[in-house]
N, C-alpha and C. Protein backbone atom coordinates (compact mmCIF):
# COMPACT_ATOMS: atom_id res chain seq x y z
N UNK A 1 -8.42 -7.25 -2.01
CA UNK A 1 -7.06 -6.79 -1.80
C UNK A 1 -6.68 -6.94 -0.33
N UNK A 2 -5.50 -6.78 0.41
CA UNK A 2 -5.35 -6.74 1.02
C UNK A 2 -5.09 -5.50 2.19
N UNK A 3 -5.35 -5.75 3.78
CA UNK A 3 -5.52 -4.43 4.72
C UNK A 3 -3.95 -3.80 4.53
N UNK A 4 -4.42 -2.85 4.29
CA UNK A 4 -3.02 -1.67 4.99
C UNK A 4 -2.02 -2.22 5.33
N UNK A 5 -1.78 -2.75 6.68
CA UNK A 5 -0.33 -3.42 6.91
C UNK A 5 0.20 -4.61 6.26
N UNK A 6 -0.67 -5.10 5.58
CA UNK A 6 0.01 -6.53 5.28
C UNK A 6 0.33 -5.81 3.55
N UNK A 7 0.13 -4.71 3.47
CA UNK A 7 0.75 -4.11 2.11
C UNK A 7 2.70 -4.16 2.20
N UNK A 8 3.15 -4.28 3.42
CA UNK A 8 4.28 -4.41 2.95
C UNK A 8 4.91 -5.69 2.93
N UNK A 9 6.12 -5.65 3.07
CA UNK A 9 6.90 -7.05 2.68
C UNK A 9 6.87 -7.76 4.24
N UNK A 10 6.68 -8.76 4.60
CA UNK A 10 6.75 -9.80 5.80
C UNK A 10 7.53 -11.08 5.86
N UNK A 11 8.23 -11.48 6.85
CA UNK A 11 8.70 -12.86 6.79
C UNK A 11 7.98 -13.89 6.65
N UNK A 12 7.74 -14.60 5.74
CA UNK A 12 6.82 -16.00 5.89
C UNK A 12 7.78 -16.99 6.47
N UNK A 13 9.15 -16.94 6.14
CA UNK A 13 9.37 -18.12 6.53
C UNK A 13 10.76 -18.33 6.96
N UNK A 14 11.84 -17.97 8.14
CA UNK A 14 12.80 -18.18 8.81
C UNK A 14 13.71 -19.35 8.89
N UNK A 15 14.99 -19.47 8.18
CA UNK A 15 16.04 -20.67 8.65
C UNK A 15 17.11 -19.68 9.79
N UNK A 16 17.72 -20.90 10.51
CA UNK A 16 19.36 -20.39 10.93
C UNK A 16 19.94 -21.58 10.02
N UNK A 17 20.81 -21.56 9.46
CA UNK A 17 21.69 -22.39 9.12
C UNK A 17 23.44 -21.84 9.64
N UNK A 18 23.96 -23.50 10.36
CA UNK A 18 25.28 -23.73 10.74
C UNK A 18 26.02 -24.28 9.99
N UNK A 19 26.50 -23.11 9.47
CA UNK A 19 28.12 -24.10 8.53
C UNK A 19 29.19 -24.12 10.14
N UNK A 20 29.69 -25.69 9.47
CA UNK A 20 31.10 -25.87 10.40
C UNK A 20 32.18 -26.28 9.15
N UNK A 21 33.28 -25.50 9.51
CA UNK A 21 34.56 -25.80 8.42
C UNK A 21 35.97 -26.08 9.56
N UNK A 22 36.41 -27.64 8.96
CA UNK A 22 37.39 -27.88 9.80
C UNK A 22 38.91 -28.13 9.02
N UNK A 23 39.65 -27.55 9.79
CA UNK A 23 41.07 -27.60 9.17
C UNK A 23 42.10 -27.65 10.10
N UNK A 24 43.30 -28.03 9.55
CA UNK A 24 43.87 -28.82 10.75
C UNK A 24 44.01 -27.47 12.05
N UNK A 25 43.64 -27.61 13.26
CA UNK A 25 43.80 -26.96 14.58
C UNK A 25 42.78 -25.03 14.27
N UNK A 26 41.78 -25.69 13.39
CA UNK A 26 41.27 -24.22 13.51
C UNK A 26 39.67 -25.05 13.02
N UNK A 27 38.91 -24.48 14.07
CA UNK A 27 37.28 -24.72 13.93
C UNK A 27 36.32 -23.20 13.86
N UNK A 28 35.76 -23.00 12.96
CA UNK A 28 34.95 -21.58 12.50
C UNK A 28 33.84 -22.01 12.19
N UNK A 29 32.77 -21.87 12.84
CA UNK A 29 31.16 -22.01 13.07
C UNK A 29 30.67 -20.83 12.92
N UNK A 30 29.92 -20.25 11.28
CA UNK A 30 29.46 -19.03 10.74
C UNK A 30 28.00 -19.52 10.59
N UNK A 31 27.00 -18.51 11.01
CA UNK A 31 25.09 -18.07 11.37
C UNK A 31 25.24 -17.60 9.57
N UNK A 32 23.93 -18.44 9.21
CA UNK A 32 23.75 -17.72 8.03
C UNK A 32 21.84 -17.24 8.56
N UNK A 33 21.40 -16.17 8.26
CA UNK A 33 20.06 -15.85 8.11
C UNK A 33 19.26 -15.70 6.69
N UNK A 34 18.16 -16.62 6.50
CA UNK A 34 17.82 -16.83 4.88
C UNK A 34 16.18 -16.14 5.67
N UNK A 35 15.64 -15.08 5.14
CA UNK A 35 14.43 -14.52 5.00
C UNK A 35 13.79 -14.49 3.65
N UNK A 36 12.55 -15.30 3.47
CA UNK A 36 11.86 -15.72 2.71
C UNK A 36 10.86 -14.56 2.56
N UNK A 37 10.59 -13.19 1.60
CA UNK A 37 9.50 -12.30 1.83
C UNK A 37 8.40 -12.43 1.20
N UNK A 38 7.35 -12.47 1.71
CA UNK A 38 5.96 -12.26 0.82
C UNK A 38 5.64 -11.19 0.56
N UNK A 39 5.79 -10.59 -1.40
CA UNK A 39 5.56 -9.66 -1.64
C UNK A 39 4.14 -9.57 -2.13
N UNK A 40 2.83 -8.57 -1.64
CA UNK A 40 2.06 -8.55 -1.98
C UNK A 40 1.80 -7.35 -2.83
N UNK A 41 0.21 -7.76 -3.80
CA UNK A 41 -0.14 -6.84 -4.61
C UNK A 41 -0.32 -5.46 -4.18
N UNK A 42 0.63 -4.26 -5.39
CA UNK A 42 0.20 -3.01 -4.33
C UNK A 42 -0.88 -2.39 -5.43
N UNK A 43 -1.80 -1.70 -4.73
CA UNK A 43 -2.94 -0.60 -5.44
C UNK A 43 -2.35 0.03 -6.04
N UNK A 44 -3.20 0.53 -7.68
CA UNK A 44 -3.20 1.29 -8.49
C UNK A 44 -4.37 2.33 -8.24
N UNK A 45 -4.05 3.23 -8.55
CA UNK A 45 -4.98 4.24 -8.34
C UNK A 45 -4.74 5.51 -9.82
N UNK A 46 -6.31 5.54 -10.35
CA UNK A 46 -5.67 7.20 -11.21
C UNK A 46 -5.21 7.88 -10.63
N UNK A 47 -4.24 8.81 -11.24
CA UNK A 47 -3.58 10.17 -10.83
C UNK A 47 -4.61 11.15 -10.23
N UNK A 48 -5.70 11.55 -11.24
CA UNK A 48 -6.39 11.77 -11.08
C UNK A 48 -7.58 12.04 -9.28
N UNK A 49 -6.90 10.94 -8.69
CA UNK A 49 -7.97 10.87 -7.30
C UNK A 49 -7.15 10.98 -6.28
N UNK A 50 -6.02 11.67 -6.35
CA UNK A 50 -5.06 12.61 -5.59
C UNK A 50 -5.18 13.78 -5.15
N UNK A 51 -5.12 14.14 -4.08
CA UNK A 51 -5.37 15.18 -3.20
C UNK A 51 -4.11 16.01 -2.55
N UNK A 52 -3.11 16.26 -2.86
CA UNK A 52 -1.75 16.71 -2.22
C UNK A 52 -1.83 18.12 -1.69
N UNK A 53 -1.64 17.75 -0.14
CA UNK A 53 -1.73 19.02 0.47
C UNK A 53 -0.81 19.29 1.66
N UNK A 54 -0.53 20.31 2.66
CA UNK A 54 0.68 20.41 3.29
C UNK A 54 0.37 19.37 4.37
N UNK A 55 -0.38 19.23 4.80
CA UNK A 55 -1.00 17.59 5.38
C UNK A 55 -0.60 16.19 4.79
N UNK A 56 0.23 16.29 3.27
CA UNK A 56 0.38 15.12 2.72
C UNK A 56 -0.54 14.71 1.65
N UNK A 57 -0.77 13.46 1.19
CA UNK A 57 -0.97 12.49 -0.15
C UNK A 57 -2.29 12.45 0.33
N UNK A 58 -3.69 12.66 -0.03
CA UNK A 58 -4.85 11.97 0.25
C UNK A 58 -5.72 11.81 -0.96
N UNK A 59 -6.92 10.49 -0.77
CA UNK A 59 -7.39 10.29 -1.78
C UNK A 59 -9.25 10.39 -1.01
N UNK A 60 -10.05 11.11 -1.66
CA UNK A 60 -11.39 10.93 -0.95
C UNK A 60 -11.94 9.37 -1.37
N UNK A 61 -12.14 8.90 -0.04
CA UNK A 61 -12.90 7.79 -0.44
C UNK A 61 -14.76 7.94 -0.15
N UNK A 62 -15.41 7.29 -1.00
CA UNK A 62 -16.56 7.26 -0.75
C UNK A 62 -17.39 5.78 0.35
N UNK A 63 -17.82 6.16 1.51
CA UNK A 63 -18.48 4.90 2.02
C UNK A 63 -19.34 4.71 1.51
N UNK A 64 -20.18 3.10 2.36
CA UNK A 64 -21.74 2.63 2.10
C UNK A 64 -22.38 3.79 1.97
N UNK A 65 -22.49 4.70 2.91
CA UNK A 65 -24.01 5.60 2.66
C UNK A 65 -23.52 6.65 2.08
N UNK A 66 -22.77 6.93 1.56
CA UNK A 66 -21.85 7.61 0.30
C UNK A 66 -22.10 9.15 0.52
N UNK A 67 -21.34 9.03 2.01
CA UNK A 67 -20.53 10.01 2.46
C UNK A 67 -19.18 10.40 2.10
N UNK A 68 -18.31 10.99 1.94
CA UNK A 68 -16.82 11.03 2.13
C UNK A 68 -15.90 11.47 3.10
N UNK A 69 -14.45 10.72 3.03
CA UNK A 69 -13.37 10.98 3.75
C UNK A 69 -12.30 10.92 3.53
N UNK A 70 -11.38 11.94 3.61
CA UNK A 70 -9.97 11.98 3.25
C UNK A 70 -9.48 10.46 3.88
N UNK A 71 -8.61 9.97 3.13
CA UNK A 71 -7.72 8.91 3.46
C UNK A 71 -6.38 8.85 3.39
N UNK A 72 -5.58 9.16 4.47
CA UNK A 72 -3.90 9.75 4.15
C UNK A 72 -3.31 8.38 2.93
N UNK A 73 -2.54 8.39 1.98
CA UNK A 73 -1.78 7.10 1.31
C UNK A 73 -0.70 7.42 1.23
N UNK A 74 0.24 6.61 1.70
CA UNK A 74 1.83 6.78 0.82
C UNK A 74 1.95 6.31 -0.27
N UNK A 75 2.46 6.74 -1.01
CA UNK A 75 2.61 6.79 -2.33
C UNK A 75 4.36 5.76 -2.68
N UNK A 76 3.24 4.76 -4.56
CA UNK A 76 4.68 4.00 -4.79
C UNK A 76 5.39 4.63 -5.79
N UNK A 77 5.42 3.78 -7.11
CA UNK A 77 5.49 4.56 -8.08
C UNK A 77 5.13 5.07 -9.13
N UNK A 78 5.31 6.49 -9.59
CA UNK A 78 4.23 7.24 -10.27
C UNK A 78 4.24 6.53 -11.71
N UNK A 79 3.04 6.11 -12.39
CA UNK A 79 3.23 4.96 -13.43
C UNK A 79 2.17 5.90 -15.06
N UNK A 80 2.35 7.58 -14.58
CA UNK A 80 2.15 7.97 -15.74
C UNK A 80 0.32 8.95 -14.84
N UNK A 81 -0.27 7.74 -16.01
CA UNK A 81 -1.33 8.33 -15.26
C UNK A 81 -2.36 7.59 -13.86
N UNK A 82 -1.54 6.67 -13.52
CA UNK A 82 -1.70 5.93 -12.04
C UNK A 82 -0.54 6.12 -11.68
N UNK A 83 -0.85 5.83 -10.01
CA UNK A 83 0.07 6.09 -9.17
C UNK A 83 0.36 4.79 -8.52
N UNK A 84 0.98 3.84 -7.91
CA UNK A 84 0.95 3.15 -6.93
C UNK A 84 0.52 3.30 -5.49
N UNK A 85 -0.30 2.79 -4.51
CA UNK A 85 -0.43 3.12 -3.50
C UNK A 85 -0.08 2.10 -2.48
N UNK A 86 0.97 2.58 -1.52
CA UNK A 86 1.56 1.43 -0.97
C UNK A 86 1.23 1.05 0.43
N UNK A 87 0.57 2.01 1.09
CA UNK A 87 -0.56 1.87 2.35
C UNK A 87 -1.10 3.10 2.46
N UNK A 88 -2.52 2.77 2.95
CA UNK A 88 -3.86 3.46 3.04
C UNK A 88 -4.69 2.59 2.69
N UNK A 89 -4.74 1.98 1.64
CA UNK A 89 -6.17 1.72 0.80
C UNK A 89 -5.93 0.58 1.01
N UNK A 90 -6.82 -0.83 1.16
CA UNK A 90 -7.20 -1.95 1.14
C UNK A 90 -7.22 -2.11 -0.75
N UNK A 91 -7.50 -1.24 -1.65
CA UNK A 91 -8.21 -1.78 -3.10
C UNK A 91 -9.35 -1.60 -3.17
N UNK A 92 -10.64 -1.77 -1.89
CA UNK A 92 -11.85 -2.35 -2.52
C UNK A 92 -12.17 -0.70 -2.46
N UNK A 93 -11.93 0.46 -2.43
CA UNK A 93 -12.72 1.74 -1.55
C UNK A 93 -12.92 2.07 -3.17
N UNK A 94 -14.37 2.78 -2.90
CA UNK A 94 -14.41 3.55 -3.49
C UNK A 94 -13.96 4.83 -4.06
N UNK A 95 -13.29 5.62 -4.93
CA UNK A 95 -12.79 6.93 -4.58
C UNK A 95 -13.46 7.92 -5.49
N UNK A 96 -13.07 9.14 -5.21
CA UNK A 96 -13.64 10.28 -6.31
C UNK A 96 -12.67 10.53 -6.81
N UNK A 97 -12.68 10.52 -8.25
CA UNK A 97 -11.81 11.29 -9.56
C UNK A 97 -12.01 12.83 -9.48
N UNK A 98 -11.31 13.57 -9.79
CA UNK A 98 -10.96 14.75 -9.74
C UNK A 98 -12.00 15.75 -8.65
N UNK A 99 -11.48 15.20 -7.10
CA UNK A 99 -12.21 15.79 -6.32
C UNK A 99 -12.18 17.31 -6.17
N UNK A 100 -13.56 17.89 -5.97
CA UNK A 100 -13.36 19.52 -5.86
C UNK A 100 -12.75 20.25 -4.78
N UNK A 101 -12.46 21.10 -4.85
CA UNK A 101 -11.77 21.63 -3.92
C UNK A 101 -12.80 22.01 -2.45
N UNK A 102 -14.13 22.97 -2.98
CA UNK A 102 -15.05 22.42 -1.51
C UNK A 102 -15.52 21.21 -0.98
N UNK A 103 -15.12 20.03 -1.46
CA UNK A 103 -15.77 18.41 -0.86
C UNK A 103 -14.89 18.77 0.45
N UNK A 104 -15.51 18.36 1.82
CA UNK A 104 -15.48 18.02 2.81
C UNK A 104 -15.69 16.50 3.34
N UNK A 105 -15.30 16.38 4.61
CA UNK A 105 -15.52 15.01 5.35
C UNK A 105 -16.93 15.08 5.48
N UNK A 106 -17.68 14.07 4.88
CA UNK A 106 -19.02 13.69 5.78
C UNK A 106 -19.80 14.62 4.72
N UNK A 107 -19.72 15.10 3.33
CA UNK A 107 -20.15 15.60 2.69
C UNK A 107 -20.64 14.06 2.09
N UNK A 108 -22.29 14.77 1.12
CA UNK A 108 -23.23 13.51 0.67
C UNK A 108 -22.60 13.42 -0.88
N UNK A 109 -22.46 12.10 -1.62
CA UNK A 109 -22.17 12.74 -3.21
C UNK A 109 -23.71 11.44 -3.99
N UNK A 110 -23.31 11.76 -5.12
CA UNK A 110 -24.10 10.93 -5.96
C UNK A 110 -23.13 10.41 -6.59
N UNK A 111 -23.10 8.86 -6.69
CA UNK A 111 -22.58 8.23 -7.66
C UNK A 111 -23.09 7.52 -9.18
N UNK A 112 -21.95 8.54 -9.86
CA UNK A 112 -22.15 8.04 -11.45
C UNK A 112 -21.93 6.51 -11.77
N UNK A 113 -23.11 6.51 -12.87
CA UNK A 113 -23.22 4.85 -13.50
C UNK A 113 -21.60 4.61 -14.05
N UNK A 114 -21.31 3.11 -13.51
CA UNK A 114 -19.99 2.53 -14.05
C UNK A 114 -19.78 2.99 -15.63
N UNK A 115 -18.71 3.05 -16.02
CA UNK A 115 -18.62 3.21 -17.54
C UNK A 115 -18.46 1.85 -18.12
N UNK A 116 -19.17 1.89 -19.65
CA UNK A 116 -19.60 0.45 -19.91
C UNK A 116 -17.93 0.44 -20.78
């Protein structure tokens, strides 16, 4: 997936275009601006691995040595029982589903076998 910032929309690709319109004793030269956007894929996430607190939207992610850490996300749109996530997350993070209320930063977890 892609990093955090390039989650939103960007110019790939810029014209100016010059119209000239002539008629007798009057010349009008109008700027048109054409922005080309690259919309990229945004993260899905369960509802479920939401954290909402007066701090805002967070989701615990789990690292390599499978520690955890709050991760602030803004939020896209709510799609039931996923949410959209429109920056924070890259996609690849690990997260915890229905995190407990004592998990802390830098707390150790065990991770459960994938579901087949």
């Amino acid at each position: 997936m892609m990093n955090p910032p390039a989650m939103t929309r960007r110019p790939r690709a810029m014209w100016i275009v010059r119209l000239a319109l002539r008629r007798p004793y009057t010349f009008v030269v109008m700027g048109v601006l054409i922005v080309v956007l690259d919309v990229f894929a945004i993260v899905t996430v369960p509802a479920t691995t939401l954290v909402v607190g007066a701090d805002g939207t967070k989701v615990v992610v789990v690292r390599d040595d499978r520690t955890v850490r709050y991760q602030a996300v803004e939020l896209g749109r709510d799609l039931g029982r996923s949410v959209e996530i429109v920056s924070g997350l890259t996609g690849t993070e690990r997260l915890v589903l229905n995190p407990p209320d004592g998990l802390k930063d830098g707390d150790r977890v065990v991770l459960a076998a994938a579901p087949r």
